[in-house]
Protein backbone atom coordinates (compact mmCIF):
# COMPACT_ATOMS: atom_id res chain seq x y z
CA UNK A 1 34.42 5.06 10.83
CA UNK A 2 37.68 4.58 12.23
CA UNK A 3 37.79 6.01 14.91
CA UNK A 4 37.08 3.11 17.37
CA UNK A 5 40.46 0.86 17.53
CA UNK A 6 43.26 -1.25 15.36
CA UNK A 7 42.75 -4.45 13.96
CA UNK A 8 45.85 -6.30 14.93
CA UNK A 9 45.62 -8.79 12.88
CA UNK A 10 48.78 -10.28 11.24
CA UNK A 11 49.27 -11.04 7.72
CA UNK A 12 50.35 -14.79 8.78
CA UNK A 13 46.72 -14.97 10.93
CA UNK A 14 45.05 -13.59 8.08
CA UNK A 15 46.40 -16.11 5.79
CA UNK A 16 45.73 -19.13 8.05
CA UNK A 17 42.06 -17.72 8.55
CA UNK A 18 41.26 -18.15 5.02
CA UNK A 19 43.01 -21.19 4.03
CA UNK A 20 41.31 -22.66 7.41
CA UNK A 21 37.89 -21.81 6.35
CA UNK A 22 37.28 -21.51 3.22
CA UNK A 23 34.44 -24.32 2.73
CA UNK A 24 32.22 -22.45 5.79
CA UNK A 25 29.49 -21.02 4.35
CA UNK A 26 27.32 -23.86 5.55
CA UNK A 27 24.66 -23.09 7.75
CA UNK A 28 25.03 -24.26 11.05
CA UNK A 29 23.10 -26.42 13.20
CA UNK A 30 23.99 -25.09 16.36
CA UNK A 31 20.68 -22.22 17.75
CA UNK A 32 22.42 -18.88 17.40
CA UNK A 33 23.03 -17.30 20.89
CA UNK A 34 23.25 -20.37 22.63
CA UNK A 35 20.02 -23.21 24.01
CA UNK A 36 18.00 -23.57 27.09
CA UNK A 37 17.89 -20.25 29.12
CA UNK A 38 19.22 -18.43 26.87
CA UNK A 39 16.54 -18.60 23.92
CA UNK A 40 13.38 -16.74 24.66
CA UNK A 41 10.51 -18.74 26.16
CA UNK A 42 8.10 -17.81 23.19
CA UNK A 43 9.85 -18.38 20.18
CA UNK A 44 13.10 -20.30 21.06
CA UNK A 45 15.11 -18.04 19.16
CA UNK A 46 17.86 -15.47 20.17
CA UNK A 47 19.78 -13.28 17.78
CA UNK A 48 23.11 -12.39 19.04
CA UNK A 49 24.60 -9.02 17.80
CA UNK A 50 28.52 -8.35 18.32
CA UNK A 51 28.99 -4.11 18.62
CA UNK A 52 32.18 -2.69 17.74
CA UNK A 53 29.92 0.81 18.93
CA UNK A 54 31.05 0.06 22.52
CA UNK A 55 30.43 2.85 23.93
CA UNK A 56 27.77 3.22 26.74
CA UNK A 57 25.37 5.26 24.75
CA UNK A 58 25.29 3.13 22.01
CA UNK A 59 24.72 -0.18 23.45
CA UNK A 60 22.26 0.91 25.77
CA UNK A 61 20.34 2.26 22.71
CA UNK A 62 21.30 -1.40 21.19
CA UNK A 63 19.67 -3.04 23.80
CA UNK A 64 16.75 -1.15 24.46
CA UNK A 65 15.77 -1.90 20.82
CA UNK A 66 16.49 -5.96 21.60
CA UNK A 67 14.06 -5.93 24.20
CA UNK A 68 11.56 -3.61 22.65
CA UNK A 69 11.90 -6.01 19.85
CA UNK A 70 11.27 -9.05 22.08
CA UNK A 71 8.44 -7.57 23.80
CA UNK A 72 6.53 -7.29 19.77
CA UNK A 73 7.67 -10.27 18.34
CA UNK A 74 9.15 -12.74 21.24
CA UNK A 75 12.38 -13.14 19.57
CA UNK A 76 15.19 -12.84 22.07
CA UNK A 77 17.64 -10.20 21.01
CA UNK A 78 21.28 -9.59 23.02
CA UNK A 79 24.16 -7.15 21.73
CA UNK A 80 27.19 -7.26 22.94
CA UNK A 81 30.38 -4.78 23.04
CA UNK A 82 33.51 -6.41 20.81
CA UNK A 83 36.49 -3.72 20.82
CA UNK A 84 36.94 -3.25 16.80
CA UNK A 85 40.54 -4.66 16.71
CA UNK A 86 39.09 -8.01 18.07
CA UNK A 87 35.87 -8.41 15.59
CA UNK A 88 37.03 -10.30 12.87
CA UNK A 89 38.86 -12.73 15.38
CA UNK A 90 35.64 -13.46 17.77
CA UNK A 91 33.62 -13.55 14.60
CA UNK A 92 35.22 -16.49 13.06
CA UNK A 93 36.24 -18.03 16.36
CA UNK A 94 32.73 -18.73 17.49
CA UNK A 95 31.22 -19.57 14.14
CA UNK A 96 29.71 -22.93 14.15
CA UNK A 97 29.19 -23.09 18.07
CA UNK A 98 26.84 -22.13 20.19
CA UNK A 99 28.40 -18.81 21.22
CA UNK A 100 28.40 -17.80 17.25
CA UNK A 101 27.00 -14.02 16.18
CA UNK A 102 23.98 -13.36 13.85
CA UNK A 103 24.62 -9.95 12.96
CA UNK A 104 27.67 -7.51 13.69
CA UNK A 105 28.32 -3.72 13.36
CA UNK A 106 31.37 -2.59 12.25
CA UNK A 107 33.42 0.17 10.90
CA UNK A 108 36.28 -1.72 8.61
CA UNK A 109 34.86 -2.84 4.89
CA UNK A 110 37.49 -5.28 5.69
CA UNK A 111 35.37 -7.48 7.81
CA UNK A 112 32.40 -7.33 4.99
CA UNK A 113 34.76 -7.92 2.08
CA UNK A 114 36.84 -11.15 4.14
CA UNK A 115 33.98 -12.90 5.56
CA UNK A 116 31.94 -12.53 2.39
CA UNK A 117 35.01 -14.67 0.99
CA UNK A 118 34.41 -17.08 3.43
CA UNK A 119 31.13 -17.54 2.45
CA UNK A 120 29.35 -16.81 6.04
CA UNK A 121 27.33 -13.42 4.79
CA UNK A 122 23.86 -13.03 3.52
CA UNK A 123 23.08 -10.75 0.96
CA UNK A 124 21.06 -7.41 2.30
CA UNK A 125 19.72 -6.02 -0.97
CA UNK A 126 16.74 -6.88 -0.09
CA UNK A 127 16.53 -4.91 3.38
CA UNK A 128 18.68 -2.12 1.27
CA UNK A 129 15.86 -1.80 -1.56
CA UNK A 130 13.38 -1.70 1.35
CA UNK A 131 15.45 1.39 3.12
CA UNK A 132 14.83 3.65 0.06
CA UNK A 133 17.31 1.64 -2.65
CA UNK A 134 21.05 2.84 -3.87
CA UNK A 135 19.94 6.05 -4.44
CA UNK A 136 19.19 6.79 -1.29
CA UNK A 137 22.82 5.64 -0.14
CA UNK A 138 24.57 8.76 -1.18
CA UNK A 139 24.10 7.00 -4.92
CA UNK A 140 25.28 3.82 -3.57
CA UNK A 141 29.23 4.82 -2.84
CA UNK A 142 29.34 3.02 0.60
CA UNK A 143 27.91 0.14 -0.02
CA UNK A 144 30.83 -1.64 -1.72
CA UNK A 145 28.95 -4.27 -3.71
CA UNK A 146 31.10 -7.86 -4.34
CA UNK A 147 29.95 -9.54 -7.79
CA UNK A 148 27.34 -7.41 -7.89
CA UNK A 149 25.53 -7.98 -3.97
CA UNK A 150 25.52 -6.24 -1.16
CA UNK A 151 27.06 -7.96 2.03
CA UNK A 152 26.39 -4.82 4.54
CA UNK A 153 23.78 -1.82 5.63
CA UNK A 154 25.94 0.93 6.59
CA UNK A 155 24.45 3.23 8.85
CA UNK A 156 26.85 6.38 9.19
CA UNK A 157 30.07 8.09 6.95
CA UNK A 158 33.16 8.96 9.88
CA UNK A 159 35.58 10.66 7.14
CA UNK A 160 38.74 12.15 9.00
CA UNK A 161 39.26 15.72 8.54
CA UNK A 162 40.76 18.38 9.89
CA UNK A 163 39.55 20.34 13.00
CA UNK A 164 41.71 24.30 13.90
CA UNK A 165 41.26 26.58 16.54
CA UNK A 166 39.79 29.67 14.89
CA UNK A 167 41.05 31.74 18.33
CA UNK A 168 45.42 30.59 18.02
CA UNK A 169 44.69 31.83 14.30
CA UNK A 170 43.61 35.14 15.33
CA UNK A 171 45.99 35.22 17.41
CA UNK A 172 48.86 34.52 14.62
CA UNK A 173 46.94 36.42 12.19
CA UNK A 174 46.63 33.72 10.32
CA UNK A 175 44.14 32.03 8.13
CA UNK A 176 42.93 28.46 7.54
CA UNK A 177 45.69 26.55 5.86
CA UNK A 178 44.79 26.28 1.92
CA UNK A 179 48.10 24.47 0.94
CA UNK A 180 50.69 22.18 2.15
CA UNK A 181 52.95 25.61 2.49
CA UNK A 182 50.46 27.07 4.43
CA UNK A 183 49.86 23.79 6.59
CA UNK A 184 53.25 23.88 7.65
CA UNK A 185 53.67 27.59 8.25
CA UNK A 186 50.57 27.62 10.54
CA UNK A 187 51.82 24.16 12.74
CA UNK A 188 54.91 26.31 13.45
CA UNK A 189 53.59 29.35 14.45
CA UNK A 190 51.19 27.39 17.05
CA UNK A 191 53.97 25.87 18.67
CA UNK A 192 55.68 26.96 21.36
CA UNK A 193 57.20 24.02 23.21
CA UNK A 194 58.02 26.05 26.40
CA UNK A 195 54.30 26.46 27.24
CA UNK A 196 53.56 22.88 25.56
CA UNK A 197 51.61 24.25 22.66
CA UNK A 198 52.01 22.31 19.69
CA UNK A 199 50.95 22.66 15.85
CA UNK A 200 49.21 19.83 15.15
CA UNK A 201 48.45 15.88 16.32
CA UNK A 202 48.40 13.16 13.55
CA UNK A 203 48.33 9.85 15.05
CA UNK A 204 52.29 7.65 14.17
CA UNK A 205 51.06 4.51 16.29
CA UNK A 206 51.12 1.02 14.58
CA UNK A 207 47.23 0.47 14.72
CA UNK A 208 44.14 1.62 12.57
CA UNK A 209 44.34 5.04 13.80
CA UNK A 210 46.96 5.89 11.91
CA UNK A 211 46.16 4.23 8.71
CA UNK A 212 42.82 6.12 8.85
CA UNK A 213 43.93 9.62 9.91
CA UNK A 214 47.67 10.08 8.42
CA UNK A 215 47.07 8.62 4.96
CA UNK A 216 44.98 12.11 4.25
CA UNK A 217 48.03 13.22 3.38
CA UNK A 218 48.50 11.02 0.49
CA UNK A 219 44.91 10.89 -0.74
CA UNK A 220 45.61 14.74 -0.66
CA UNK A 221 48.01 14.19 -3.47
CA UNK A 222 46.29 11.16 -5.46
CA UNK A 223 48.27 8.89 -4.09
CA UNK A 224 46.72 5.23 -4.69
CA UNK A 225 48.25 2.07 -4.23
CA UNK A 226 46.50 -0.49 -6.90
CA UNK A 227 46.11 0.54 -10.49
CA UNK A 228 42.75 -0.56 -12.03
CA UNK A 229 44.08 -4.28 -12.46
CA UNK A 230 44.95 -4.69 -8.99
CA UNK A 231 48.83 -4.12 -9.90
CA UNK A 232 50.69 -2.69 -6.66
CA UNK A 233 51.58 0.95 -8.48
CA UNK A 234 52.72 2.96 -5.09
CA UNK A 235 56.31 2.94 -6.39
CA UNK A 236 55.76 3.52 -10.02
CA UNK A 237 57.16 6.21 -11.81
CA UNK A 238 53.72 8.07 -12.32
CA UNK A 239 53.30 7.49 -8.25
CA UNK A 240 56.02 7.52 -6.57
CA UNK A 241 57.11 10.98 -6.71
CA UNK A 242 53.40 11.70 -5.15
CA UNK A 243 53.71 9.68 -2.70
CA UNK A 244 57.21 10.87 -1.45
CA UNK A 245 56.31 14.69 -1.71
CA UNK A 246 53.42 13.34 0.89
CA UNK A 247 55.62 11.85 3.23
CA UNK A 248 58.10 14.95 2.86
CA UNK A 249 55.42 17.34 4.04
CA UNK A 250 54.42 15.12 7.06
CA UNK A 251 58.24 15.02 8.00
CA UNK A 252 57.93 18.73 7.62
CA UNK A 253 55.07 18.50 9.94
CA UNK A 254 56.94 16.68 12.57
CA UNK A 255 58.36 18.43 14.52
CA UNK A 256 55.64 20.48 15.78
CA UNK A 257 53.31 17.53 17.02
CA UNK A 258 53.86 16.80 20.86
CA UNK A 259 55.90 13.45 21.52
CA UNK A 260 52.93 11.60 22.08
CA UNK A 261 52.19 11.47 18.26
CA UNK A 262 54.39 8.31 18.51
CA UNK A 263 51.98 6.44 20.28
CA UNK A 264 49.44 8.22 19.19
CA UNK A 265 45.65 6.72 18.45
CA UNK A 266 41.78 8.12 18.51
CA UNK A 267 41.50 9.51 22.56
CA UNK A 268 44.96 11.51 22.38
CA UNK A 269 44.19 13.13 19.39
CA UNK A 270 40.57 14.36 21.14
CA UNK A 271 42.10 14.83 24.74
CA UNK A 272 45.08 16.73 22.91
CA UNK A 273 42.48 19.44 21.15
CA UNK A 274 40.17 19.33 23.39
CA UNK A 275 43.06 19.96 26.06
CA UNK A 276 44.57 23.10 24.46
CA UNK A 277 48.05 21.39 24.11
CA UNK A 278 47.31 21.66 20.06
CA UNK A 279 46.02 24.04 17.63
CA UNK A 280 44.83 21.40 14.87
CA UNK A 281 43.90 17.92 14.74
CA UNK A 282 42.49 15.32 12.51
CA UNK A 283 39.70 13.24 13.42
CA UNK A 284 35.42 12.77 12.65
CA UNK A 285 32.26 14.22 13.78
CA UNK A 286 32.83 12.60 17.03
CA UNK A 287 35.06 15.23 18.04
CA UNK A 288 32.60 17.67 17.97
CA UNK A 289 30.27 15.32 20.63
CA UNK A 290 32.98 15.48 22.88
CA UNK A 291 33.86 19.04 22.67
CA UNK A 292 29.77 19.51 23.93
CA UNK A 293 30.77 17.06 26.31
CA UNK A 294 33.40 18.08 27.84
CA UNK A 295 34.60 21.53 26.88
CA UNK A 296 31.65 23.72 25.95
CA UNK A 297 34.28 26.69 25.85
CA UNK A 298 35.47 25.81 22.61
CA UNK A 299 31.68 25.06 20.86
CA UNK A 300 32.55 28.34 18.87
CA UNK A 301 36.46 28.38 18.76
CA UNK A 302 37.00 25.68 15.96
CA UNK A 303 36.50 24.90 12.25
CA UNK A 304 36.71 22.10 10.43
CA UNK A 305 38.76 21.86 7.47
CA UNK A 306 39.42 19.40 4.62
CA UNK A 307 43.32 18.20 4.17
CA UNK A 308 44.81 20.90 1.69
CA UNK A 309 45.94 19.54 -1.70
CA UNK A 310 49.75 20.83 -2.39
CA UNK A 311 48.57 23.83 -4.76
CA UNK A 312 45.48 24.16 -2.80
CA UNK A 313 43.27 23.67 -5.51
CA UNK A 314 41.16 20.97 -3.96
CA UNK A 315 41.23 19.14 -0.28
CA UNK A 316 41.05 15.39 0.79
CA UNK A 317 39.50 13.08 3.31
CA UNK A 318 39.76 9.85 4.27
CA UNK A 319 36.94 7.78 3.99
CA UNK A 320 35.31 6.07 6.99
CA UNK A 321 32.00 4.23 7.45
CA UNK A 322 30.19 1.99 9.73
CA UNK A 323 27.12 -0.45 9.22
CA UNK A 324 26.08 -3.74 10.13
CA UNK A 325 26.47 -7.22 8.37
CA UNK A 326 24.26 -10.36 8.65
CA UNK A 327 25.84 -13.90 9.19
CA UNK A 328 24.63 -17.20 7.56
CA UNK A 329 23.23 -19.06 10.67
CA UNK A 330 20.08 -21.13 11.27
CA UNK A 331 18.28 -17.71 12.28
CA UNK A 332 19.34 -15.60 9.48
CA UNK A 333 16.45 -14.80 7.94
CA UNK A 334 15.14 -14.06 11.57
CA UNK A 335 17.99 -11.36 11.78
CA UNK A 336 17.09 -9.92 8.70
CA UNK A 337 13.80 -9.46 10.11
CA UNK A 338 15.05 -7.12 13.10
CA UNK A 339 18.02 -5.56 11.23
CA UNK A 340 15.35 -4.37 8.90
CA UNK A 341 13.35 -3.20 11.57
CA UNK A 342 15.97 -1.18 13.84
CA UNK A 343 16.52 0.69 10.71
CA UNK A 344 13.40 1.69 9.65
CA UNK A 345 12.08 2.23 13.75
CA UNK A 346 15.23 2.54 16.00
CA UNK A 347 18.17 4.01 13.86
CA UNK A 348 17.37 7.91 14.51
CA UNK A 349 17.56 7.32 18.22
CA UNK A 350 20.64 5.25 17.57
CA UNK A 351 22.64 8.29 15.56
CA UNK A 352 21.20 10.32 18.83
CA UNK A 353 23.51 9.21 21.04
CA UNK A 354 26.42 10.53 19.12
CA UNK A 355 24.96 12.78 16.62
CA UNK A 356 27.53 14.60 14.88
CA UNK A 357 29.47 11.92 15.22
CA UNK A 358 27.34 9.15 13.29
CA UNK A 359 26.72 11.56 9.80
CA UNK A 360 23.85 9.30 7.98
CA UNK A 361 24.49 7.15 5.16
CA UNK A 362 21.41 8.12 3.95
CA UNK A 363 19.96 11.37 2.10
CA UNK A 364 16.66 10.52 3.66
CA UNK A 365 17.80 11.08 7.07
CA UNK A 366 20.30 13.96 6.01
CA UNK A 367 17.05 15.62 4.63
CA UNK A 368 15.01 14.27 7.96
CA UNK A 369 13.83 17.05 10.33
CA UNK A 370 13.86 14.75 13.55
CA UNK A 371 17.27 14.37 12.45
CA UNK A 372 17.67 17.54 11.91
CA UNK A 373 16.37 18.73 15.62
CA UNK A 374 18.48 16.98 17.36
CA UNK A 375 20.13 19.08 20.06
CA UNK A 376 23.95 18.70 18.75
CA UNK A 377 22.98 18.59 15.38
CA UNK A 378 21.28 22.21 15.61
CA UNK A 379 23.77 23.90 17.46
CA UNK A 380 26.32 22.68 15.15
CA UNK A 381 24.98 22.58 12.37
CA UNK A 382 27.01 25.20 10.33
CA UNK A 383 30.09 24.36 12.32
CA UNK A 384 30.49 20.73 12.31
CA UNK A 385 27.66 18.95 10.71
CA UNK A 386 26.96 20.63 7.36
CA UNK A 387 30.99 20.81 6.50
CA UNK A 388 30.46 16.77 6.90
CA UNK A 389 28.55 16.52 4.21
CA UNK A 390 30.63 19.65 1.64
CA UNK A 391 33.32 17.20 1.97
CA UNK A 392 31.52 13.84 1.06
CA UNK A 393 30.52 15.80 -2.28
CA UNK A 394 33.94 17.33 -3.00
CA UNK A 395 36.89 16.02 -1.15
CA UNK A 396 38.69 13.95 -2.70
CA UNK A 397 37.67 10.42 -0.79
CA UNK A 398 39.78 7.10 -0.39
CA UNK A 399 40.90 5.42 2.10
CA UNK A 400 43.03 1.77 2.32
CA UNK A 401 40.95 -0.33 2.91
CA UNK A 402 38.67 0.85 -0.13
CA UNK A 403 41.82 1.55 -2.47
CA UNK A 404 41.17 -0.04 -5.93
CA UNK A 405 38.95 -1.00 -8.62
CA UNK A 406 36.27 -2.87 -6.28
CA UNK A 407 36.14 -4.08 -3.11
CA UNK A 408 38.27 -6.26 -2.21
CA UNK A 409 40.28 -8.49 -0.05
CA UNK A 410 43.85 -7.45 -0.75
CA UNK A 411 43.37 -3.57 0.11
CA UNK A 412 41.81 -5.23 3.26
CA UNK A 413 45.19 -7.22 3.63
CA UNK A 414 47.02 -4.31 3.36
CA UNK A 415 45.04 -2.59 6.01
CA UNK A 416 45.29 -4.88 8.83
CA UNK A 417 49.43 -5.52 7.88
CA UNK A 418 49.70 -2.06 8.88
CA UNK A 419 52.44 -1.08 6.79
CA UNK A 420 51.40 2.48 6.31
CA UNK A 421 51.80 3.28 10.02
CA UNK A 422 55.66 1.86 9.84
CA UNK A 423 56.39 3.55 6.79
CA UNK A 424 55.28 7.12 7.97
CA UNK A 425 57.33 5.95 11.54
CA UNK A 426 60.22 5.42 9.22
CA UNK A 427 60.01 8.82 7.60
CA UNK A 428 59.59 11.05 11.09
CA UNK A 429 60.90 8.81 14.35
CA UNK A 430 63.90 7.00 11.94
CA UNK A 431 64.30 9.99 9.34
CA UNK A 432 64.99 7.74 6.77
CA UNK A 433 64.94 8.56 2.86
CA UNK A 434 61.20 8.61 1.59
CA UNK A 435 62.28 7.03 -1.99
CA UNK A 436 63.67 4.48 -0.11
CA UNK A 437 60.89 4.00 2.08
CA UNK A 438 58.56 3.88 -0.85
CA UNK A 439 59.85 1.05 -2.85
CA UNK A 440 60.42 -0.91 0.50
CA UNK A 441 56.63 -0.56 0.90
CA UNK A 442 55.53 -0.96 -2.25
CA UNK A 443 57.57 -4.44 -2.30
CA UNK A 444 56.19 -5.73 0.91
CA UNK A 445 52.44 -5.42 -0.09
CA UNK A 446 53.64 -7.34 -3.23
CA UNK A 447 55.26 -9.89 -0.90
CA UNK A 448 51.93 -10.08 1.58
CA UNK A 449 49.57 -10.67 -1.66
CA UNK A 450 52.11 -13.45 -2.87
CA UNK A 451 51.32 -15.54 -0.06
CA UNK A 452 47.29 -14.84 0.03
């Protein structure tokens, strides 16, 4: 999940993308990774992976499984980092050259559900029956079949939560927020501007971070945007009023997040926590890897909490994911081959390097004591790692991106047009009327899927 960077894609780029390439899902002729030196001297073949995980960690554990890989089999395999907001772009621009991807990981549904209309995915259902089947996928809730297939292995959940500092509460004599009420009273009593101390940090920044981390707010209240026929339902009478009580309590919330919430995305709202300048924040596991990281002083001063419903009968989370997708090229079925195999030999040491962080997809590897041993994972394990998985069984869960009946490319259009991030900017920065603001968002996703 969510919790790398935005996809800036425009609506118009979008549009032109599809109508541009809609006949591709011919294979093509060109080797994958490129000819000559490139390919591997034994087998001719190189699988090129593109790694929205571009962190150090990661891809070193990427590419120590490439050339472990093509040490056993000869088969030449290179991964390289692609920032998340530029993934769907490099994707399709090298497709059909000799520069052109064989596999990607990713953490936007979006990608899967887009190229899959393009025709340039293989199916995985084979490598997912092999991994233990649907049921070992959490009952197969993150693996977003289309017409029945599955275009995608995912390999972690990143929902976005809430994370408090157990030590300010003391402090206020306070408790963790249960309520919207409560929410609000607590990101007041944090703040105290004069020592810059602030309530809380949700991201306000026109990028992904925002549509992942501030739409809790509205999942909270069961907001949705598509009805079960796809009809755009935000502003309806039955929704509406949700959905404006939502963006009255984050206007509430305001005023106690430091000016930076503006231009707010993922490292702010870790440095900010992580920094003392705020007593709660709103992000994944991650945040816990980085507290062991870098502040060790606050291993036993937080708690993670879900988003509080508005009666505080139930919380919320937004729903975040990651896994890896398999182009149609020449060496596709050569790709399957190692994708299969990092899984089954390489993926524990790949959810090392971050482990809180990357919560399995799996129950098998929930349930796996090597798993389970893991340094980070031990020590947090009541504090940050089995809270994880209480909310994946009863938070309420949604997310953009997956908003709907099915998965499916106009939740993904909605996602990367990024009108959620200017409609809660409208509400705090511009004050403006929430009703208003509603129906002026409702009618521009109708006016984006028009021109699909």
């Amino acid at each position: 999940m969510k919790k790398t960077v935005s996809i800036i894609l425009s609506v118009g780029l979008l549009s032109s993308m599809l109508a541009g390439c809609m006949s591709s899902g011919k294979k093509t002729t060109q080797a994958a990774g490129g000819t000559g030196g490139d390919a591997s001297p034994k087998s001719g073949i190189t699988i090129r992976i593109a790694s929205a995980e571009t962190g150090a960690e990661a891809m070193k554990a990427l590419t120590d499984a490439g050339a472990e890989y093509e040490k056993k089999t000869g088969v030449k395999v290179i991964a390289e980092a692609v920032p998340l907001n530029d993934m769907y772009t490099k994707i399709n621009a090298t497709y059909f050259t000799s520069a052109q991807y064989n596999a990607f990981l990713t953490g936007y549904i979006g990608h899967i559900i887009m190229l899959q209309k393009l025709g340039r995915l293989e199916p995985v259902d084979d490598i997912i029956n092999s991994l233990g089947g649907k049921k070992d996928f959490y009952d197969g809730q993150i693996l977003f079949p289309i017409e029945g297939k599955t275009y995608w292995i995912p390999y972690d959940y990143n929902l976005a939560y809430g994370y408090i500092r157990k030590d300010w509460l003391q402090e206020k004599g306070l408790s963790v927020p249960k309520t919207w009420d409560e929410l609000i009273q607590v990101a007041k009593a944090f703040t105290d501007k004069s020592k810059n101390k602030f309530g809380l940090i949700m991201p306000l920044k026109n990028d992904d971070s925002t549509n992942w981390v501030t739409t809790s707010l509205l999942w909270s209240n069961d907001v949705h945007i598509f009805d079960d026929k796809w009809n755009v339902v935000l502003d309806s009478p039955q929704m509406k009023p949700k959905a404006v009580e939502a963006l009255n309590t984050l206007k509430q919330l305001y005023p106690y997040m430091p000016e930076k919430a503006v231009n707010a995305s993922y490292a702010d709202l870790t440095e900010a926590f992580i920094g003392d300048q705020v007593g709660m924040t709103f992000y994944s596991g991650r945040l816990v890897d980085l507290i062991e990281a870098k502040n060790k002083n606050l291993s036993d001063k937080f708690e993670v909490f879900g988003i509080p419903t508005k009666d505080g009968k139930g919380v919320a989370a937004t729903l975040g994911y990651d896994g890896i997708g398999i182009l149609k090229t020449d060496h596709s079925d050569e790709t399957k081959k190692f994708v299969e195999w990092f899984y089954k030999e390489k993926l524990l040491s790949f959810l090392g390097t971050f482990p809180v962080h990357y919560f399995p997809a799996q129950k098998s590897i929930y349930e796996n004591e090597t798993w389970r041993s893991l340094p980070n994972i031990k020590k947090y394990w009541d504090s940050g790692v089995k809270p994880q998985y209480d909310l994946l069984k009863n938070a309420k869960l949604n997310s953009i991106d997956s908003d709907g009946p099915a998965a499916d490319e106009r939740p993904a259009t909605v996602f990367q047009s990024l009108v959620f991030p200017k409609m809660f900017q409208r509400i705090t920065v511009n004050n403006e009327d929430p009703g208003k603001v509603v129906d002026d968002t409702a009618n521009e996703i109708r006016s984006m899927l028009k021109k699909q």
